[in-house]
C-alpha atoms as a PDB file:
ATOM      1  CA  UNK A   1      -3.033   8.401 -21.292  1.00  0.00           C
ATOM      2  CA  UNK A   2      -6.494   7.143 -22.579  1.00  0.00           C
ATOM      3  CA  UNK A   3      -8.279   4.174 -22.451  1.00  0.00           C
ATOM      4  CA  UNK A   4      -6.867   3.297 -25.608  1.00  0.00           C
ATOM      5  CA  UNK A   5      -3.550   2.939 -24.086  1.00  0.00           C
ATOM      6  CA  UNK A   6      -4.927   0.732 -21.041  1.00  0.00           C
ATOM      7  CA  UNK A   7      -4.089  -3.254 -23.022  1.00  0.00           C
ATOM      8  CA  UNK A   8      -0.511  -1.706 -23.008  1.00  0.00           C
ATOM      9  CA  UNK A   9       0.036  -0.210 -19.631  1.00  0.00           C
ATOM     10  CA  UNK A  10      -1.755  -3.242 -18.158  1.00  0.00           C
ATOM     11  CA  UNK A  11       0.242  -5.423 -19.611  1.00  0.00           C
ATOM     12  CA  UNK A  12       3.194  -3.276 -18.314  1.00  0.00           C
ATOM     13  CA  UNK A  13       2.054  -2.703 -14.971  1.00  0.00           C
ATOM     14  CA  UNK A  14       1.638  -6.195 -14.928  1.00  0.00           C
ATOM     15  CA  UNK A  15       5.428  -6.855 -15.730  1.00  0.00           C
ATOM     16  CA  UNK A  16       6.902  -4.283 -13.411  1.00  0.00           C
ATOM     17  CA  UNK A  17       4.862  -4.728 -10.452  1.00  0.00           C
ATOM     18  CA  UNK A  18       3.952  -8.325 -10.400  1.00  0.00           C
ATOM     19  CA  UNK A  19       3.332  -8.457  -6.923  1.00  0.00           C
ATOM     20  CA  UNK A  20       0.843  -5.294  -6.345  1.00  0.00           C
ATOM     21  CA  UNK A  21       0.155  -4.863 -10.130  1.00  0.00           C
ATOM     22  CA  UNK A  22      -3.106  -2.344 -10.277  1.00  0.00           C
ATOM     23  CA  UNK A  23      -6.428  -4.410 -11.263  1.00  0.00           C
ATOM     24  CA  UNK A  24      -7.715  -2.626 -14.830  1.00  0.00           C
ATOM     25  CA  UNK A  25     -10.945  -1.159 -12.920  1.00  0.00           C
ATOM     26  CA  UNK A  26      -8.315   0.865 -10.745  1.00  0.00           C
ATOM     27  CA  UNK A  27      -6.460   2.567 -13.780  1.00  0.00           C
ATOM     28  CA  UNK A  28      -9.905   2.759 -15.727  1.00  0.00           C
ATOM     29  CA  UNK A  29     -10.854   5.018 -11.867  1.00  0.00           C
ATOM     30  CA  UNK A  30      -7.417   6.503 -12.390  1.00  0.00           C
ATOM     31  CA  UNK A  31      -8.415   7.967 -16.105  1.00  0.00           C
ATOM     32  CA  UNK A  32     -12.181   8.971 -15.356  1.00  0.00           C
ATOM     33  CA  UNK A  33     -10.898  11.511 -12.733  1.00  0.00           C
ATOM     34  CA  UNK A  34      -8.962  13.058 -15.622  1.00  0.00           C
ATOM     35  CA  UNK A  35      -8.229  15.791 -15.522  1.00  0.00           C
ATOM     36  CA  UNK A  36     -10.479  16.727 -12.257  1.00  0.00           C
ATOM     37  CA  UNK A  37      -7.844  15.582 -10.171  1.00  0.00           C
ATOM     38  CA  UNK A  38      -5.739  13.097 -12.172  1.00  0.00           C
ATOM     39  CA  UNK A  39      -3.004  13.553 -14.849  1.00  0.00           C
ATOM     40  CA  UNK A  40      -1.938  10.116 -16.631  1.00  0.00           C
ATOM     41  CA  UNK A  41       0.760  10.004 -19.759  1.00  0.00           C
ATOM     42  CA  UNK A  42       2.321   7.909 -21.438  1.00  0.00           C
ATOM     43  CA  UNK A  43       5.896   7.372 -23.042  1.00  0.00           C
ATOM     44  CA  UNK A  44       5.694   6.393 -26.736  1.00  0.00           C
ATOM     45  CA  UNK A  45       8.459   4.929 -28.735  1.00  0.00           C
ATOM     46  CA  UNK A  46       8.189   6.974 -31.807  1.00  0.00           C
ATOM     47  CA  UNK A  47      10.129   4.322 -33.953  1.00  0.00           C
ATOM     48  CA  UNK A  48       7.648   1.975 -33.227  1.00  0.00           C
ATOM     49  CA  UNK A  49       4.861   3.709 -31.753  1.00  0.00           C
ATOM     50  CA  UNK A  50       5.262   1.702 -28.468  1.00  0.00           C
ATOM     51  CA  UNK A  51       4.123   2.580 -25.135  1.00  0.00           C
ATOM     52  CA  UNK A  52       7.349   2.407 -23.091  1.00  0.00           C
ATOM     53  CA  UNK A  53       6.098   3.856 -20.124  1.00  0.00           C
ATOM     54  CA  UNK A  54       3.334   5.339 -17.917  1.00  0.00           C
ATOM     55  CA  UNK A  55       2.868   7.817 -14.822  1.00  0.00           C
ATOM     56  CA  UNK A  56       0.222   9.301 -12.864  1.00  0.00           C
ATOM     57  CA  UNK A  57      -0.419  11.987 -10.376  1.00  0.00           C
ATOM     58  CA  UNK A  58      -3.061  12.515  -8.148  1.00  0.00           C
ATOM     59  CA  UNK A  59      -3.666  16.678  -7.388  1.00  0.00           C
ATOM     60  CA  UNK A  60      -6.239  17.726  -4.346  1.00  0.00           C
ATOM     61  CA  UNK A  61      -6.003  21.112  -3.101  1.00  0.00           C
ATOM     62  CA  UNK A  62      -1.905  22.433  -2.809  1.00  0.00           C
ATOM     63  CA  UNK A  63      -0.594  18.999  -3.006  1.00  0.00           C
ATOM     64  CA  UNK A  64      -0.027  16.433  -5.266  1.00  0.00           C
ATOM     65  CA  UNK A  65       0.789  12.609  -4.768  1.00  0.00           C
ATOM     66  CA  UNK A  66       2.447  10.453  -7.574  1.00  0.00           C
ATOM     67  CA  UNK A  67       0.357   7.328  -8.017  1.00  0.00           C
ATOM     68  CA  UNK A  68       2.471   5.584 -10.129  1.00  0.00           C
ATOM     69  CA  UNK A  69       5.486   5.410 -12.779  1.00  0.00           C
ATOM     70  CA  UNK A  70       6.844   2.243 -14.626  1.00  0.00           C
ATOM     71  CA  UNK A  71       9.207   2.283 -17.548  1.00  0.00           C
ATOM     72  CA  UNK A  72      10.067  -0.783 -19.558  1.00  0.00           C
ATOM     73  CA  UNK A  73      12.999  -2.419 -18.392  1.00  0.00           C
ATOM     74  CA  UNK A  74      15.325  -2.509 -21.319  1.00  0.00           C
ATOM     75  CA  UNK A  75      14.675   1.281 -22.238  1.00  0.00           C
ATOM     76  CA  UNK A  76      15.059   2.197 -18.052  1.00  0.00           C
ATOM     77  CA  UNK A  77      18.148   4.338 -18.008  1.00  0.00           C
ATOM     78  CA  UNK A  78      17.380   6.143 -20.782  1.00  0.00           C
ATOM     79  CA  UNK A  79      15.642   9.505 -19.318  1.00  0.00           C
ATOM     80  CA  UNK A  80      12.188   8.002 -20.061  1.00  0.00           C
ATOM     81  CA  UNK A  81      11.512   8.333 -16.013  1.00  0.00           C
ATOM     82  CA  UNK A  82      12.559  11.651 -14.963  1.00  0.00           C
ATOM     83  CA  UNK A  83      10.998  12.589 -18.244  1.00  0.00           C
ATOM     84  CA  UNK A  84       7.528  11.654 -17.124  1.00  0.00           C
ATOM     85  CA  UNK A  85       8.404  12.527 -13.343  1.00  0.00           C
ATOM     86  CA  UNK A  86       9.267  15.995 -14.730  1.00  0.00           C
ATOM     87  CA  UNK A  87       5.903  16.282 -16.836  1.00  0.00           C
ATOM     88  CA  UNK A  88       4.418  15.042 -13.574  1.00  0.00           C
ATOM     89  CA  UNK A  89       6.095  18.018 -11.209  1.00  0.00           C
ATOM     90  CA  UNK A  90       5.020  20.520 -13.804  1.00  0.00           C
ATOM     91  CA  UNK A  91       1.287  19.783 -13.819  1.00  0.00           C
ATOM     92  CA  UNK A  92       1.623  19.792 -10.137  1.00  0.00           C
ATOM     93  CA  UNK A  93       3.072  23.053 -10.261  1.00  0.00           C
ATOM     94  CA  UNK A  94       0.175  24.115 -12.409  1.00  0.00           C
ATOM     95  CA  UNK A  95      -2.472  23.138 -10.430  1.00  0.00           C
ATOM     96  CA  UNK A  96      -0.948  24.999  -7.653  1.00  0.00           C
ATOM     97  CA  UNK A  97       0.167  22.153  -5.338  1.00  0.00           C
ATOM     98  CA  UNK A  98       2.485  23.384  -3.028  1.00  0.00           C
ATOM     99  CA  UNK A  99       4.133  19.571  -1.829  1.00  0.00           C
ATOM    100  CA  UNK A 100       4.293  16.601  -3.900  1.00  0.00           C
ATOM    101  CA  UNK A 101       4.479  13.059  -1.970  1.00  0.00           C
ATOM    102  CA  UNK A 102       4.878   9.464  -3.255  1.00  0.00           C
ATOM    103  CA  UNK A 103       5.418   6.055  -1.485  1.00  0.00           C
ATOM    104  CA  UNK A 104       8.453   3.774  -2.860  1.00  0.00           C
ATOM    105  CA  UNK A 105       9.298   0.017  -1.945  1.00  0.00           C
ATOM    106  CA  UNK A 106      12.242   0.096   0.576  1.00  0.00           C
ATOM    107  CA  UNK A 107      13.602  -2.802  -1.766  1.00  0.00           C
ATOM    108  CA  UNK A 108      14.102  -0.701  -4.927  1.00  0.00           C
ATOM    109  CA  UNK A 109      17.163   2.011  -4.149  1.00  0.00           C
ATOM    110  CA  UNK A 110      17.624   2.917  -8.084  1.00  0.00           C
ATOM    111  CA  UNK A 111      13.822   4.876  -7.743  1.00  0.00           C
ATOM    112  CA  UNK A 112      14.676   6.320  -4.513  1.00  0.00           C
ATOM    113  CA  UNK A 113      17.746   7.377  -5.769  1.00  0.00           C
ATOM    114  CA  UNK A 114      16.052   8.770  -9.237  1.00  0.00           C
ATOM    115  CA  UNK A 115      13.465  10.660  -6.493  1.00  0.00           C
ATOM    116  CA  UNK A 116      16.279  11.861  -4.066  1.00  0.00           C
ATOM    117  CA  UNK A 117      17.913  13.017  -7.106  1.00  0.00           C
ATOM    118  CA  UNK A 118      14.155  15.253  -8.164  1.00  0.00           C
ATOM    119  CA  UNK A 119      14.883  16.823  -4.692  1.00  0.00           C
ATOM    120  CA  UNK A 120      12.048  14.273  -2.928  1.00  0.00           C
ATOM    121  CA  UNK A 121      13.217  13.566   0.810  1.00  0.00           C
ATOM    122  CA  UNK A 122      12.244  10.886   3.122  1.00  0.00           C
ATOM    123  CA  UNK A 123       9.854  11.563   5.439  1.00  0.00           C
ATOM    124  CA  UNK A 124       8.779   8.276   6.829  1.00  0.00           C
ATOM    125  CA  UNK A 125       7.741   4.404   6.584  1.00  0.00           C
ATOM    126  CA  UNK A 126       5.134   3.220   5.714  1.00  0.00           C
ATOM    127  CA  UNK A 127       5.821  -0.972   7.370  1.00  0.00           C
ATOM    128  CA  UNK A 128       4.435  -4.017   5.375  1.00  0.00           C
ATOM    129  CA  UNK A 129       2.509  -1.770   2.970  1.00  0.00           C
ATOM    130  CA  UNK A 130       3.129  -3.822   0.136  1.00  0.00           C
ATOM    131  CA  UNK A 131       0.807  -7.147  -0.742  1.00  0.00           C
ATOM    132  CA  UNK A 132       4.293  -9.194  -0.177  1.00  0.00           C
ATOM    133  CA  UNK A 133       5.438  -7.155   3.006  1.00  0.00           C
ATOM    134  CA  UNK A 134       7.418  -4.651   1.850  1.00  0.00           C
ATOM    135  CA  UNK A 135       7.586  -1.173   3.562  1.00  0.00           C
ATOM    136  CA  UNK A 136       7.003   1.494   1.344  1.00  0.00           C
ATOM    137  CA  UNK A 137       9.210   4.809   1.642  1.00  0.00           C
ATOM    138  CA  UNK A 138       7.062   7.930   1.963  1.00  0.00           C
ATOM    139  CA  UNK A 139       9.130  10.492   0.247  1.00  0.00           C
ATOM    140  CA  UNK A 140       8.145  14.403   0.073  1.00  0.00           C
ATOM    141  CA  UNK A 141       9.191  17.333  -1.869  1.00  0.00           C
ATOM    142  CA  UNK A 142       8.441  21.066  -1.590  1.00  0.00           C
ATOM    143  CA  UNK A 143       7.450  22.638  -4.964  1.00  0.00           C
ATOM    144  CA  UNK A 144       8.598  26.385  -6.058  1.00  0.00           C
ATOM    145  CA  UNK A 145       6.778  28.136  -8.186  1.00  0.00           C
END
């Protein structure tokens, strides 16, 4: 992902995440720690040359956090998120992280189940962590070499 790409994943992150959509200054933070300690990319639609989707990670010393991941929703169900969640687990893996974590709202089961599926267990709860109240699942996975 560059800043070319940021009109849109805004205007994605925006759709998918109406409630706690991330401001433009915080991806614009997200992409200037590239690739210190941030990996962004992007899914493109080669028909069209669309962006269809987005994800981040976040690496500091052995482990790694997912910051984000948003798909369009008519092309969700397609292999466009474990795609990018797989890219994701890879860079980990090449930065050396040894754990990967991630938060998910307790009110979406189809990521969770997406992330139980990637081997990512809960570990906890994270209560009203969401801007509408939500509790966010805090999910974990060990990474092999």
């Amino acid at each position: 992902m560059t800043e070319a790409d940021l009109p849109a994943v805004m205007a994605l992150e925006r759709a998918t995440f109406p409630l706690d959509a991330w401001s433009e200054g915080m991806m614009r933070g997200e992409l200037a720690d590239q690739p210190r300690t941030r990996h962004y990319v992007v899914a493109v639609d080669d028909d069209d040359d669309l962006i269809i989707g987005y994800a981040g990670l976040a690496v500091a010393a052995d482990q790694a956090d997912v910051q984000t991941i948003a798909v369009l929703t008519e092309r969700q169900r397609e292999g466009v998120g474990s795609a990018m969640l797989t890219e994701l687990l890879d860079e980990a893996r090449r930065r050396a992280a040894q754990e990967i974590f991630l938060e998910v709202r307790a009110d979406n089961p189809r990521a969770r189940s997406v992330y139980e599926r990637f081997g990512f267990e809960e570990i906890g709860v994270r209560r009203r962590y969401y801007d509408d109240g939500t509790d966010a699942i805090m999910m974990k996975r060990k990474l092999d070499g």
